[in-house]
Protein backbone atom coordinates (compact mmCIF):
# COMPACT_ATOMS: atom_id res chain seq x y z
CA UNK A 1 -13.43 27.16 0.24
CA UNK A 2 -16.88 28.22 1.56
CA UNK A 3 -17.45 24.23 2.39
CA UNK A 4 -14.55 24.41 4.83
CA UNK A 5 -14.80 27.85 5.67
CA UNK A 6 -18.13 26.45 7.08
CA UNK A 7 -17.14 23.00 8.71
CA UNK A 8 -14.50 24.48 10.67
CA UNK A 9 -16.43 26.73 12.10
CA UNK A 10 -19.48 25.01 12.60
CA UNK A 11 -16.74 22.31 14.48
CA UNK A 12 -15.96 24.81 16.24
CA UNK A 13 -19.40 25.69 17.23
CA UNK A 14 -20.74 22.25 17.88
CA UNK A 15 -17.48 21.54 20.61
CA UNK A 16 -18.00 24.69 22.23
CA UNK A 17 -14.55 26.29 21.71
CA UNK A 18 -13.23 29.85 20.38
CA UNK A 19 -14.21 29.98 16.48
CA UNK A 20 -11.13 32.51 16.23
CA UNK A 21 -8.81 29.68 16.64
CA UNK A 22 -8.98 28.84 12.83
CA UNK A 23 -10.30 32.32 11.59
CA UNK A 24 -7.12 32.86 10.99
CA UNK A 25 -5.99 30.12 9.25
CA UNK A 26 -8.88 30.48 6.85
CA UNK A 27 -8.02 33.58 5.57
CA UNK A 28 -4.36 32.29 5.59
CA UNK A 29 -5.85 29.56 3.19
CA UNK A 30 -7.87 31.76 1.51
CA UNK A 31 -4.84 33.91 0.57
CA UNK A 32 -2.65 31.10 -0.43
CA UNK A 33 -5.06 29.67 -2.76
CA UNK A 34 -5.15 32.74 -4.66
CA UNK A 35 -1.76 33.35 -5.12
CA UNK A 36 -1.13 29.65 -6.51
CA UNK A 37 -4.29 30.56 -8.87
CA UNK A 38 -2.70 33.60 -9.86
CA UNK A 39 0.82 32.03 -10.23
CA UNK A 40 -0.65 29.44 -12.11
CA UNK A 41 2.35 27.08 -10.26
CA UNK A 42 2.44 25.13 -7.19
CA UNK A 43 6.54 24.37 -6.07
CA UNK A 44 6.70 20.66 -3.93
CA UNK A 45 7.17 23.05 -0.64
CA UNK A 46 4.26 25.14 -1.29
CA UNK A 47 1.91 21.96 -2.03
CA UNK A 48 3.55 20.53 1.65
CA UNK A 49 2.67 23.92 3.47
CA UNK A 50 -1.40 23.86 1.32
CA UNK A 51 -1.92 20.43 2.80
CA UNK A 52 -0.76 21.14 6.29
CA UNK A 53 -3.98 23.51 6.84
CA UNK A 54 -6.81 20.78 7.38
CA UNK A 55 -4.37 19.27 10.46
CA UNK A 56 -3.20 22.69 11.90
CA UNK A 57 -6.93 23.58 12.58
CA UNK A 58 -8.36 20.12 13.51
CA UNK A 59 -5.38 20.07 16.28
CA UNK A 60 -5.76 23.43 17.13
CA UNK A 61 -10.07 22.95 18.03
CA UNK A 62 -8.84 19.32 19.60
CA UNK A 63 -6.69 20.58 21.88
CA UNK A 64 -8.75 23.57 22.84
CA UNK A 65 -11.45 21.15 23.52
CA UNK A 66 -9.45 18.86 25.48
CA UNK A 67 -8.32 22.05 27.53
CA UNK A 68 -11.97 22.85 28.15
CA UNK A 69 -12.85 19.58 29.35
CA UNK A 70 -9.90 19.45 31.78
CA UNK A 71 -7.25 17.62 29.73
CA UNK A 72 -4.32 19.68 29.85
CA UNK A 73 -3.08 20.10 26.29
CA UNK A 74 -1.21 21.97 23.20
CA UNK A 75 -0.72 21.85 19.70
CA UNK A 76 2.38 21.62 17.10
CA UNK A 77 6.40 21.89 18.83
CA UNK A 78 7.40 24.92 20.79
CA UNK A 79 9.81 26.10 17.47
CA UNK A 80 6.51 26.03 15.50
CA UNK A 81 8.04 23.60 13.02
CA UNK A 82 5.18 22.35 10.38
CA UNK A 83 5.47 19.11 9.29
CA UNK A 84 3.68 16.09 8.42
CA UNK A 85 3.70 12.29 9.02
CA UNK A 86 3.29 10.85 5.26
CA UNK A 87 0.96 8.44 4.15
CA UNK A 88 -0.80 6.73 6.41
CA UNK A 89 -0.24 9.56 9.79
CA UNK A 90 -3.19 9.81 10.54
CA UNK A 91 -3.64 5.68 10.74
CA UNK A 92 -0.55 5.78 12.73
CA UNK A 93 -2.13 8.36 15.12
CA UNK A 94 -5.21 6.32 16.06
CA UNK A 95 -2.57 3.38 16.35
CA UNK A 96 -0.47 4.93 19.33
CA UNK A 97 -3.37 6.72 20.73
CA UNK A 98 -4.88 3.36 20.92
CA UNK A 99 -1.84 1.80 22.47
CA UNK A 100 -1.22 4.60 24.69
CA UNK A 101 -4.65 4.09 26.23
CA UNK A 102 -4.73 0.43 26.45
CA UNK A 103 -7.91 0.25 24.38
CA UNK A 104 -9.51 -3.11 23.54
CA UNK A 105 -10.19 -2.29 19.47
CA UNK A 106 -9.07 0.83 17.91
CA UNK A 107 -11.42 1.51 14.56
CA UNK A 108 -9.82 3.43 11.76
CA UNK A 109 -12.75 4.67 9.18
CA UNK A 110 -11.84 5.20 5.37
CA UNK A 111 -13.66 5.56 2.13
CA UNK A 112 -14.53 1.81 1.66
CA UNK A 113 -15.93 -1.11 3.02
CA UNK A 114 -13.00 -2.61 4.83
CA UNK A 115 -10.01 -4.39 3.50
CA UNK A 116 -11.50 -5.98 0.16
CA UNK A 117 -10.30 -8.82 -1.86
CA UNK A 118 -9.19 -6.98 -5.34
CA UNK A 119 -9.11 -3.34 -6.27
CA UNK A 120 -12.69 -2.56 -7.50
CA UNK A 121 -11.08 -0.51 -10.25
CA UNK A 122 -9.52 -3.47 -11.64
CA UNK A 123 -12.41 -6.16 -11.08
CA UNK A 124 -15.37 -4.08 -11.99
CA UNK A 125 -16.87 -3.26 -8.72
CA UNK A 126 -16.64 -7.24 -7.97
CA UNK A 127 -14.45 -6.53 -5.05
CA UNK A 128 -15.92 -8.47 -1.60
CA UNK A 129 -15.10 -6.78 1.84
CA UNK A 130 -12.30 -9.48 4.05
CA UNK A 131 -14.46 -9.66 7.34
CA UNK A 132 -10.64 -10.62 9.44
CA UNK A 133 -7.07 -10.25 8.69
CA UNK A 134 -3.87 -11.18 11.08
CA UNK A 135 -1.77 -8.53 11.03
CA UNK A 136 1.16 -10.12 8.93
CA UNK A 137 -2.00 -10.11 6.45
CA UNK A 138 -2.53 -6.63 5.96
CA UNK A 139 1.12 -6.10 6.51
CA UNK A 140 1.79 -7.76 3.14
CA UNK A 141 -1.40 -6.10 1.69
CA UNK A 142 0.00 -2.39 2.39
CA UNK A 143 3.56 -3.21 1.59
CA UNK A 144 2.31 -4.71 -2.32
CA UNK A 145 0.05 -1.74 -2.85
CA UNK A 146 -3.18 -1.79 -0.87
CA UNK A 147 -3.95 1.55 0.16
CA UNK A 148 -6.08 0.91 3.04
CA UNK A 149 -3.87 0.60 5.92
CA UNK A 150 0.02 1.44 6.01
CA UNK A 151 2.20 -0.62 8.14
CA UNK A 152 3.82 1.48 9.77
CA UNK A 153 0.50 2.34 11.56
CA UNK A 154 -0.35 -1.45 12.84
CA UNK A 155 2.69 -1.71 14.62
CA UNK A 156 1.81 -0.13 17.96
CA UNK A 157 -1.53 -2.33 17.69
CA UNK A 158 0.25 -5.34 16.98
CA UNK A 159 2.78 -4.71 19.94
CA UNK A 160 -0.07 -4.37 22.06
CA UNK A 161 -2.00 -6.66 20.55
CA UNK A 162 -4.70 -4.32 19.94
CA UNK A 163 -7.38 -5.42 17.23
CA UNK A 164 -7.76 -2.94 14.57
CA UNK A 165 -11.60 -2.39 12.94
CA UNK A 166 -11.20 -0.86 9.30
CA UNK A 167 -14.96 0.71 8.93
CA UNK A 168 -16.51 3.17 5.93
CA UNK A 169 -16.85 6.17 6.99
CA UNK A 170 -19.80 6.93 3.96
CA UNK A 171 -21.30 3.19 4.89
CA UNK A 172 -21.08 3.00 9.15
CA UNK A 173 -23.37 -0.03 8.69
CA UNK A 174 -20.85 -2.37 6.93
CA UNK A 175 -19.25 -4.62 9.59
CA UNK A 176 -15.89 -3.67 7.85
CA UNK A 177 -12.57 -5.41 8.64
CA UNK A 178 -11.23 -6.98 12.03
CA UNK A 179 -7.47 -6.78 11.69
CA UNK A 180 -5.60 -9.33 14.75
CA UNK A 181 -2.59 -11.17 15.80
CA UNK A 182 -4.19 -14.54 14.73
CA UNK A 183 -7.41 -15.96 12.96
CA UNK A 184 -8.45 -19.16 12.21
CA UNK A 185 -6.89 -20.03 8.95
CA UNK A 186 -7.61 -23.78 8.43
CA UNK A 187 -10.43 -23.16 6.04
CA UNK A 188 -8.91 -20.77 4.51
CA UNK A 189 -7.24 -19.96 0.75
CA UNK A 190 -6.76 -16.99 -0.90
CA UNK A 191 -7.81 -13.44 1.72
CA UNK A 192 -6.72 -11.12 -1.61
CA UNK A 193 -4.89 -10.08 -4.61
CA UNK A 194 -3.05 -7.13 -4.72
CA UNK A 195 -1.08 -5.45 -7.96
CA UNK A 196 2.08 -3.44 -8.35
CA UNK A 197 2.44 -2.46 -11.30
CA UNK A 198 5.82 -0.82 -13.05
CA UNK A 199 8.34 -2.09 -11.64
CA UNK A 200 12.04 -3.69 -12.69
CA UNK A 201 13.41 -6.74 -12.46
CA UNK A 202 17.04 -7.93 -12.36
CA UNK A 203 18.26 -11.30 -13.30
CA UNK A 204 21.51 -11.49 -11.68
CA UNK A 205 23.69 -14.81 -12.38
CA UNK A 206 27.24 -15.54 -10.64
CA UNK A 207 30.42 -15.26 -13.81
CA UNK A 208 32.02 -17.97 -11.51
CA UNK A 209 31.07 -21.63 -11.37
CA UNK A 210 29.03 -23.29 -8.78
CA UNK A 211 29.43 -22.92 -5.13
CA UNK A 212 30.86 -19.29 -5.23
CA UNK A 213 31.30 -18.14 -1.74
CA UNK A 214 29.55 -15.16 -0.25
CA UNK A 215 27.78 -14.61 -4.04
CA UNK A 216 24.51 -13.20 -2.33
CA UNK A 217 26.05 -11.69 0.27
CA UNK A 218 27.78 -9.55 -2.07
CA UNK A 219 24.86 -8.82 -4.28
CA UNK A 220 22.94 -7.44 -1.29
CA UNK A 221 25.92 -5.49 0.07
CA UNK A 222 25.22 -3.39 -3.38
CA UNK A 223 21.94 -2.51 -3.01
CA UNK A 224 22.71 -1.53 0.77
CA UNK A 225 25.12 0.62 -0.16
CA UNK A 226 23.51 2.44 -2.98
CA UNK A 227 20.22 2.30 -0.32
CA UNK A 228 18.00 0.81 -2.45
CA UNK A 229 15.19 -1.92 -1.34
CA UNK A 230 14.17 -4.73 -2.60
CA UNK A 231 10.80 -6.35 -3.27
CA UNK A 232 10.84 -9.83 -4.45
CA UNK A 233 13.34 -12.10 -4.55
CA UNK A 234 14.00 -15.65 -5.87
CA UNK A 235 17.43 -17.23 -4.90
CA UNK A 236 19.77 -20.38 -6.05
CA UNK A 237 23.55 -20.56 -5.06
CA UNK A 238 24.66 -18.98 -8.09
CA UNK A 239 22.21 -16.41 -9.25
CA UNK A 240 19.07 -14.64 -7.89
CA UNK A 241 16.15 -12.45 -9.14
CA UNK A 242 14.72 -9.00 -7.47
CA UNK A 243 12.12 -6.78 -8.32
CA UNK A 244 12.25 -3.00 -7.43
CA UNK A 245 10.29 -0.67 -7.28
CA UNK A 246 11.30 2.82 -9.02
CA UNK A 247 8.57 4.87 -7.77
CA UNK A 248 10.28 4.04 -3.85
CA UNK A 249 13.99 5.04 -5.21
CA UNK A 250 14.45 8.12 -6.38
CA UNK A 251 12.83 11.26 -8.68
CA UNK A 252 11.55 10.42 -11.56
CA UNK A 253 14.09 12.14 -13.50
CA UNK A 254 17.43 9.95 -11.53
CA UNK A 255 15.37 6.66 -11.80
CA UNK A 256 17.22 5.35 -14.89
CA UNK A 257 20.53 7.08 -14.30
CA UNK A 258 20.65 5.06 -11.01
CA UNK A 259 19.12 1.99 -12.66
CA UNK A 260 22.01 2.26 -14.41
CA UNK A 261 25.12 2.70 -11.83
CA UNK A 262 22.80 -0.71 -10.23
CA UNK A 263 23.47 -2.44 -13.27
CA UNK A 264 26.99 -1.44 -13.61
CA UNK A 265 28.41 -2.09 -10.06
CA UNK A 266 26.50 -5.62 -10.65
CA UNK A 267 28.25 -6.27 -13.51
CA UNK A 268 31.61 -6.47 -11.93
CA UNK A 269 30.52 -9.68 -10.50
CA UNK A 270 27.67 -11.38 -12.57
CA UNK A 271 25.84 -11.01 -15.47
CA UNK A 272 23.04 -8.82 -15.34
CA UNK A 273 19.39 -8.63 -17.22
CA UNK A 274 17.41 -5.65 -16.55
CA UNK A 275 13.55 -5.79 -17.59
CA UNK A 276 11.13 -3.20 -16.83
CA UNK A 277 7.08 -2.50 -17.38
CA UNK A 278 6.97 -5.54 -14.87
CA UNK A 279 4.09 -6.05 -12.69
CA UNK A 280 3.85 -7.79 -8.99
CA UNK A 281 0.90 -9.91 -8.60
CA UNK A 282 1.00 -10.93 -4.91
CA UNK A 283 -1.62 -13.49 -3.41
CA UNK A 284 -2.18 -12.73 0.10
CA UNK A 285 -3.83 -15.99 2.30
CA UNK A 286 -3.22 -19.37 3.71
CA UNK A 287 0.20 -20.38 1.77
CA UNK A 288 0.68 -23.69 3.67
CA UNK A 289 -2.01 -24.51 0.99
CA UNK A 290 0.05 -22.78 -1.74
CA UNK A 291 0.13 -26.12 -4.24
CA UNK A 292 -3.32 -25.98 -4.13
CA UNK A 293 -2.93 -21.89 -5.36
CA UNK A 294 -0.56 -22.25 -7.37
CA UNK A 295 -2.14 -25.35 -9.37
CA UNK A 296 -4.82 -22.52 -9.94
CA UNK A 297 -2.89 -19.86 -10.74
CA UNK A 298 -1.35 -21.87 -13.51
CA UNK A 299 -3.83 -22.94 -14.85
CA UNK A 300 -5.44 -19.06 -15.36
CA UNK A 301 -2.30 -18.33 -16.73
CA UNK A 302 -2.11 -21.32 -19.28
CA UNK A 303 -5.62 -20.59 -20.41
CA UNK A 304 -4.84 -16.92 -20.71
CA UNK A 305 -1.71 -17.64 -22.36
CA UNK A 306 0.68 -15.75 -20.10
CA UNK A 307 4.31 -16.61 -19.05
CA UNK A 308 4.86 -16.16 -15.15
CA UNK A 309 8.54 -13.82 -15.24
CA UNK A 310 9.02 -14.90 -11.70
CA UNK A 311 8.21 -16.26 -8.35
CA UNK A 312 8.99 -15.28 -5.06
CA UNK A 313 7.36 -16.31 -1.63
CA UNK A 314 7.28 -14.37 1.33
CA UNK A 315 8.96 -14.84 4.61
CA UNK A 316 5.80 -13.87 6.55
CA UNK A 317 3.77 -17.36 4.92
CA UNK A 318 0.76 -15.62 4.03
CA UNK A 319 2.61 -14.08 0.32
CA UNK A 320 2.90 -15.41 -3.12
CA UNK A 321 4.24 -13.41 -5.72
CA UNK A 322 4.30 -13.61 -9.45
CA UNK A 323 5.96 -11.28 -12.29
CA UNK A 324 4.18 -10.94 -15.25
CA UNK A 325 4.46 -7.66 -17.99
CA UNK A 326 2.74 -4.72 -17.40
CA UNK A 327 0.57 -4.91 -20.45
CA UNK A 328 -0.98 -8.43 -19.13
CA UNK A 329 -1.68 -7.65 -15.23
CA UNK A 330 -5.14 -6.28 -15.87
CA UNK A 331 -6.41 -9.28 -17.10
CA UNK A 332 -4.51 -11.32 -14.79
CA UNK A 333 -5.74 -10.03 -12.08
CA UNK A 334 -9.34 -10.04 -13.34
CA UNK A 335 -9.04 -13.80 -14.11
CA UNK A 336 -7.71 -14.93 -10.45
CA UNK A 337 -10.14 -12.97 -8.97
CA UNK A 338 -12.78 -14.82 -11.01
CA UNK A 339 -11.29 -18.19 -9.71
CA UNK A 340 -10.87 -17.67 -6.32
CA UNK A 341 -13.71 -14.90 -5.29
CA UNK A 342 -16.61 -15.29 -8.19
CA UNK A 343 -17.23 -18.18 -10.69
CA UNK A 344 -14.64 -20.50 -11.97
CA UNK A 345 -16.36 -20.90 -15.01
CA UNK A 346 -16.60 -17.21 -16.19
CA UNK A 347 -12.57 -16.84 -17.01
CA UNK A 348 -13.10 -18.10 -20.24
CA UNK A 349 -15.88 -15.75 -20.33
CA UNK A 350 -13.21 -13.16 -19.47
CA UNK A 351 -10.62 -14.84 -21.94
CA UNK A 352 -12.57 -14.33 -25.26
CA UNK A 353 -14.07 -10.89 -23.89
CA UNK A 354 -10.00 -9.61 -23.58
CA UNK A 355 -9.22 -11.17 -27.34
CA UNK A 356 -12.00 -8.63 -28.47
CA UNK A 357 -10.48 -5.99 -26.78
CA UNK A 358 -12.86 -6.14 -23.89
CA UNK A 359 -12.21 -6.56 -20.61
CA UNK A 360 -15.79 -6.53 -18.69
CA UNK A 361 -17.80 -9.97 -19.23
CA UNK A 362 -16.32 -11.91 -16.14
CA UNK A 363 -16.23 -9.29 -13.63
């Protein structure tokens, strides 16, 4: 508390504005911490209202220092309404301020160095920063799990055709990420591998014979109803496969419960396989030269001895997605990015290392 107690008002101090516009709100804060501390309990509302704090005082000294600089402007809604944009608000913030001032890059600064090709956690720190993106690139990125940009926030960049710089905020030297409309993607393969894990898959197969009329258009008309997205998909005339993702669909506690009324209004017009502890494994890059991933791919997987559940390419031509369980993503993931980003010869390196029980010698 003293840490912020003292950067908001040094802030304060540093743009020249009244330090008694967040005074209050500190002791406010200060307050509510102790009464979750004493309560030993924090409700979903209360948690909303705890994290609203750090923007109700940054606004508050922005627009004060706006106002001093001749820029007439306020903070929050005249009703005094708190609320907050989600994941990725403050992303979307620079976006529209960007767009809104017709800027030629707009630079959004996080915690690492850019966009990188694998989650460090997964690859041992192996991870390499992607020096350019398009924006249907790190569309597909955010969508399958990367946390760096959400894509909601590139779309008033991309309308404007704004680039967007990813940077690190604790390494301002790193050249970082240029996100744009269009790169040059003749030389290139694989940009990055992202993972979703736990999620379900349905096998859905037509009860009729071939040709049925209107079968997918009927499967689809179930999940819009019950307003449930889909991830993946994989299609033929008479059957399909979808993953979904639970963690989008409900609370945890109505996940399987509504798994379940899924399964049963599917029922009435196929037969129906449910699988969970599934895992996406999407491969984000140039997939006009997808024989040339997928002969790689397949042959990690052979060597690691893993069956591929499913496979589902994106409309956008820079995805390729394959199922696999839960309990075999890790080293999935670890072995592609040995193939594509380090040295080809170290996945069988990383192959005996994961028959011991350890995961570390290739990445």
């Amino acid at each position: 508390m003293k840490f912020l107690t003292d950067l908001h008002l040094k802030t304060a101090e540093e743009l020249g504005v009244d330090r008694s516009l967040v005074t209050g709100l500190l002791e406010e804060l200060q307050q509510l911490l102790t009464g979750i501390a004493l309560m030993r309990e924090m409700t979903p509302r209360t948690k909303d209202y705890l994290v609203s704090f750090g923007e109700r005082m940054s606004t508050r000294l922005f627009a004060a220092y706006l106002n001093k600089n001749g820029v007439k402007a306020c903070q929050g809604a005249k009703t005094g309404a708190i609320t907050t944009l989600g994941r990725g608000g403050s992303d979307l913030t620079a976006t529209a301020i960007g767009k809104a001032l017709g800027l030629k890059e707009i630079q959004v600064w996080k915690d690492v160095d850019g966009v990188l090709t694998a989650d460090p956690h997964l690859v041992s720190k192996k991870a390499l920063p992607v020096p350019y993106l398009t924006f249907d690139e790190a569309a597909e990125l955010a969508y399958f799990g990367a946390q760096v940009l959400h894509p909601q926030a590139m779309r008033p960049a991309r309308d404007a055709d704004i680039p967007v710089r990813v940077k690190n905020s604790y390494n301002p030297a790193a050249s970082g990420t240029l996100i744009m409309r269009e790169r040059d993607m003749s030389k290139a393969l694989l940009t990055s591998i992202v993972l979703k894990p736990h999620v379900t898959m349905l096998d859905i197969v037509s009860t009729r014979m071939l040709g049925q009329f209107g079968f997918l258009a009927k499967v689809f008309s179930i999940f819009e109803d019950m307003g449930i997205s889909v991830d993946c998909v994989a299609t033929s005339e008479v059957s399909v496969s979808l993953t979904l993702d639970p963690a989008r669909m409900w609370t945890r506690e109505l996940i399987q419960q509504e798994l379940d009324r899924v399964v049963e209004q599917l029922r009435k017009i196929a037969f129906v396989k449910l699988s969970q502890k599934k895992s996406i494994i999407s491969l984000i890059g140039n997939v006009e030269r997808s024989s040339l991933i997928l002969e790689k791919v397949f042959s990690v997987f052979r060597s690691c001895g893993i069956n591929v559940q499913m496979i589902s390419q994106g409309a956008s031509k820079v995805n390729i997605s394959v199922i696999v369980d839960d309990d075999e993503a890790e080293l999935c993931v670890k072995a592609l990015h040995c193939v594509f980003f380090e040295q080809e010869h170290l996945v069988e390196r990383l192959i005996a290392g994961y028959g011991n029980g350890n995961l570390e010698p290739c990445c």
